[in-house]
N, C-alpha and C. Protein backbone atom coordinates (compact mmCIF):
# COMPACT_ATOMS: atom_id res chain seq x y z
N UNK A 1 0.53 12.07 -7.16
CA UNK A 1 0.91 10.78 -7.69
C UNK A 1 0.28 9.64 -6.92
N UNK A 2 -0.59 9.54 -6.33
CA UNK A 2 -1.16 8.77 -5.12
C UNK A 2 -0.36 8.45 -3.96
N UNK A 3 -1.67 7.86 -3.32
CA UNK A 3 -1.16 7.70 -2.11
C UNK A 3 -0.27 6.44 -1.81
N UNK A 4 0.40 6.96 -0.80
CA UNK A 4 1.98 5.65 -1.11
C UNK A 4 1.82 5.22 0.68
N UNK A 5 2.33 4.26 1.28
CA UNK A 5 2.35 3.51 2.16
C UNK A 5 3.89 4.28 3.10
N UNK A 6 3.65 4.61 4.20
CA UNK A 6 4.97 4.86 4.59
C UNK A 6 6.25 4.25 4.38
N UNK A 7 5.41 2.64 4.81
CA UNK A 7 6.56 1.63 4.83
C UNK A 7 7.27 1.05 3.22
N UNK A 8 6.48 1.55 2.16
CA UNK A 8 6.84 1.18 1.12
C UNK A 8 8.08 2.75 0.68
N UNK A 9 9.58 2.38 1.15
CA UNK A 9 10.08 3.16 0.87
C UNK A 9 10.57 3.70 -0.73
N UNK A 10 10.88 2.29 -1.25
CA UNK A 10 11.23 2.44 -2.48
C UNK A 10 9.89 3.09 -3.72
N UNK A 11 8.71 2.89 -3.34
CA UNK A 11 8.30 3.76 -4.05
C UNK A 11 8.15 5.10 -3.62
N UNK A 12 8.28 5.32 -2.70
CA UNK A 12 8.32 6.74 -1.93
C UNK A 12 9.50 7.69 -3.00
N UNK A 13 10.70 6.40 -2.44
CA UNK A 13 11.71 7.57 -3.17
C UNK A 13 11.72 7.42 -5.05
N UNK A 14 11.02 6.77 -5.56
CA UNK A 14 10.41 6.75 -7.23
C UNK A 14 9.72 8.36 -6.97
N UNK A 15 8.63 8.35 -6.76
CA UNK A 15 7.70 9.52 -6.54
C UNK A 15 8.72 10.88 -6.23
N UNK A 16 9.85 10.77 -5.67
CA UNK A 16 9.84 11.87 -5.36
C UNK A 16 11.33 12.41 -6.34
N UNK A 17 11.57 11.05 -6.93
CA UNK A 17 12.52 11.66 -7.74
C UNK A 17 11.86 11.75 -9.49
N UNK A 18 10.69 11.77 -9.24
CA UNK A 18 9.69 12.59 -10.33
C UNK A 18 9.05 13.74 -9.93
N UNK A 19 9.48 14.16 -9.03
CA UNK A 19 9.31 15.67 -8.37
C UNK A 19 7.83 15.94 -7.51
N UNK A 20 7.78 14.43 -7.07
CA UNK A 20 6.21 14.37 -6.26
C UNK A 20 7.06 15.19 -4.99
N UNK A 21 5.77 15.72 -3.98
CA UNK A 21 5.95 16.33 -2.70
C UNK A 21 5.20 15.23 -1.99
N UNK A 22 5.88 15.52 -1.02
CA UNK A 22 5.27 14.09 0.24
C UNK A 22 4.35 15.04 1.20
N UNK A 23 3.58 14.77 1.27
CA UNK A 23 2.44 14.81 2.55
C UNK A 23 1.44 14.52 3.03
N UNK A 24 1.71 14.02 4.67
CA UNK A 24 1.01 13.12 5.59
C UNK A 24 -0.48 13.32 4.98
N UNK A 25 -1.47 12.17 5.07
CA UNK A 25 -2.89 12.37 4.69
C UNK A 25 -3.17 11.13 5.85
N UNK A 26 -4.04 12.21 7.44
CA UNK A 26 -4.11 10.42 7.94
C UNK A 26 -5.53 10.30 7.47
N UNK A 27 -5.46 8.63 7.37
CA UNK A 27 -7.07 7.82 7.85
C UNK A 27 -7.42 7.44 8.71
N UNK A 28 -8.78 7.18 8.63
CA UNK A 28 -9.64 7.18 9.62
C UNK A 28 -10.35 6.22 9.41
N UNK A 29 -11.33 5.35 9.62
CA UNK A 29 -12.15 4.07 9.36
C UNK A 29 -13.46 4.49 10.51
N UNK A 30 -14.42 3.98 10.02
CA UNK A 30 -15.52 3.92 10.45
C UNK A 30 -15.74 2.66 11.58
N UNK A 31 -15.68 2.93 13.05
CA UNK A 31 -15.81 1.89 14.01
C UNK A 31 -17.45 1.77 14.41
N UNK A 32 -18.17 0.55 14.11
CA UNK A 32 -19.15 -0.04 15.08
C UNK A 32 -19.14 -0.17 16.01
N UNK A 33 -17.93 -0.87 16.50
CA UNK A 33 -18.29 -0.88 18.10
C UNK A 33 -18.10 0.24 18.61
N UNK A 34 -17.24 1.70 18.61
CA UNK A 34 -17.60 2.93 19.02
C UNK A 34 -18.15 3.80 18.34
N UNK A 35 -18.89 3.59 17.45
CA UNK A 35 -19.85 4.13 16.88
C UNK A 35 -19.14 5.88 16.17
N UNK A 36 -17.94 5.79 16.26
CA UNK A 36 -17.71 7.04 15.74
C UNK A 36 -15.98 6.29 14.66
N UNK A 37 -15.38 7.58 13.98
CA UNK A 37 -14.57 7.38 13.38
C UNK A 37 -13.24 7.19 13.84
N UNK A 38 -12.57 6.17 13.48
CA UNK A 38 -10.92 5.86 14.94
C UNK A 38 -10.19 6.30 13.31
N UNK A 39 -8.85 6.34 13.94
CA UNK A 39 -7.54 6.42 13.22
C UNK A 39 -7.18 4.82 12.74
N UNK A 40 -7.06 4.62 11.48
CA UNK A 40 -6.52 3.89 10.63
C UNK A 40 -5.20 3.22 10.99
N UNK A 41 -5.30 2.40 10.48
CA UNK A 41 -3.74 1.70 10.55
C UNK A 41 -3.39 1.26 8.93
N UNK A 42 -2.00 1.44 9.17
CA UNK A 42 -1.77 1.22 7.40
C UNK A 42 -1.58 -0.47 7.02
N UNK A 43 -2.22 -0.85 6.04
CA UNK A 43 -2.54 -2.60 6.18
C UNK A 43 -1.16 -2.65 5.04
N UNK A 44 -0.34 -1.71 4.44
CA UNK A 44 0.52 -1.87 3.55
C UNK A 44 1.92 -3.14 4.37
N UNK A 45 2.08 -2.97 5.60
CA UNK A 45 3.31 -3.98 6.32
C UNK A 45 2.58 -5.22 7.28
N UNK A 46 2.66 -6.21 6.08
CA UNK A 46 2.17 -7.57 7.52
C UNK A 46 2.68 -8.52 6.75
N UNK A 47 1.71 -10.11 7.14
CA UNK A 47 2.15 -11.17 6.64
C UNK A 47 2.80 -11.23 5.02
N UNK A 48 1.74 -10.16 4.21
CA UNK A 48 1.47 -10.60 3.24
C UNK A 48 2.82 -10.16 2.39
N UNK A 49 3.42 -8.71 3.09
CA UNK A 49 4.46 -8.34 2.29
C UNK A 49 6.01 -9.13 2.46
N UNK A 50 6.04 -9.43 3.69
CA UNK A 50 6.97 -10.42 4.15
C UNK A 50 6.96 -11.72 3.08
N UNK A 51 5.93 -12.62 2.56
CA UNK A 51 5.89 -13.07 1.64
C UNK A 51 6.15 -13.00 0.24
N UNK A 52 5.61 -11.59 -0.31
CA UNK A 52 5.78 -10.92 -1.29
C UNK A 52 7.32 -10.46 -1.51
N UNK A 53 8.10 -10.04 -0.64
CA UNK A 53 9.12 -9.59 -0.74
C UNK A 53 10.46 -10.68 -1.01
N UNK A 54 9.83 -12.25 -0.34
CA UNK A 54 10.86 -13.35 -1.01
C UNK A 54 10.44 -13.91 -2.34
N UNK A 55 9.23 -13.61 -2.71
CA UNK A 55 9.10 -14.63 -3.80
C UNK A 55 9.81 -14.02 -5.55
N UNK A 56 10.21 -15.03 -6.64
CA UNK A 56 11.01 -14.53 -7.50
C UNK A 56 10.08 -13.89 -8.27
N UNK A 57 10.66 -12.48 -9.05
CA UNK A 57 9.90 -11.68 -9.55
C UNK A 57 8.83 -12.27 -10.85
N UNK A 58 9.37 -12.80 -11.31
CA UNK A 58 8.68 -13.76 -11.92
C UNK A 58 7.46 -14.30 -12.04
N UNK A 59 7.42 -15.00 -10.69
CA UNK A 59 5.39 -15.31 -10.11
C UNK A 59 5.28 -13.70 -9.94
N UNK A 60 6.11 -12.80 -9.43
CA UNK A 60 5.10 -11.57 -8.68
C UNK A 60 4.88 -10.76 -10.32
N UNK A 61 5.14 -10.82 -11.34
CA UNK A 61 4.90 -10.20 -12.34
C UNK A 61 3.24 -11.52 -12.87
N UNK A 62 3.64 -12.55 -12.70
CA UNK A 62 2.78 -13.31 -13.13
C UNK A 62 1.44 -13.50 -12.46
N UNK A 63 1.62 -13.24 -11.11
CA UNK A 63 0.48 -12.74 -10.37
C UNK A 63 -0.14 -11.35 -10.41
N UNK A 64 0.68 -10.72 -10.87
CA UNK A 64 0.31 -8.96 -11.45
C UNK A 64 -1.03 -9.20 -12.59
N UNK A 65 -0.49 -10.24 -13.80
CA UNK A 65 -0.97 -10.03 -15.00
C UNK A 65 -2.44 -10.68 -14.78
N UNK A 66 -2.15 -11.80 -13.43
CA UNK A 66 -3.48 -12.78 -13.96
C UNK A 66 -4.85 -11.87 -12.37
N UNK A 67 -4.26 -11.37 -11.29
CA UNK A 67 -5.26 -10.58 -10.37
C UNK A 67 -5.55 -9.27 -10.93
N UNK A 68 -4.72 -8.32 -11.59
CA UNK A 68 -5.29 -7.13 -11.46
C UNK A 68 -6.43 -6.92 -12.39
N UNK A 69 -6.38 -7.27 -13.60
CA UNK A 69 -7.29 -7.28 -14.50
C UNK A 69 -8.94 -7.21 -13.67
N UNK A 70 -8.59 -8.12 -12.67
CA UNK A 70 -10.13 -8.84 -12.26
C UNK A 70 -9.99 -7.45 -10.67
N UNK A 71 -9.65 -6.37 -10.52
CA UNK A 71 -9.88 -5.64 -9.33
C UNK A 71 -10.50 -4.56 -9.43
N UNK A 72 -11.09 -4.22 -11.15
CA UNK A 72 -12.00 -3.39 -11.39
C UNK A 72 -13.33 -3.36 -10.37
């Protein structure tokens, strides 16, 4: 069912009460300055969700309809 964010619990528990199985997949990112591959950090918990999480569903449905279209 894709990949889900740790910190995003509530879809975690959607997924799994459609009979998804959970398991760890880590990432990795490509570093320049050490020239080899580091461990990932998950960008799903920062400023942006703290924001996201007060505003009324309303803009966040209305911001759904008018960005995703354009993330092809």
């Amino acid at each position: 069912m894709g990949r889900t964010s740790l910190w995003n619990e509530g879809l975690r528990r959607f997924k799994l009460s459609l009979g998804a199985l959970e398991e760890r997949i880590p990432v990795f990112c490509w570093s320049r300055r050490h020239g080899q591959f580091v461990p990932g950090h998950d960008r799903a918990e920062g400023w942006h969700t703290v924001i996201f999480r007060h505003l009324p569903l309303q803009l966040l449905r209305w911001a759904g309809q008018v960005l995703y279209p354009h993330m092809d």
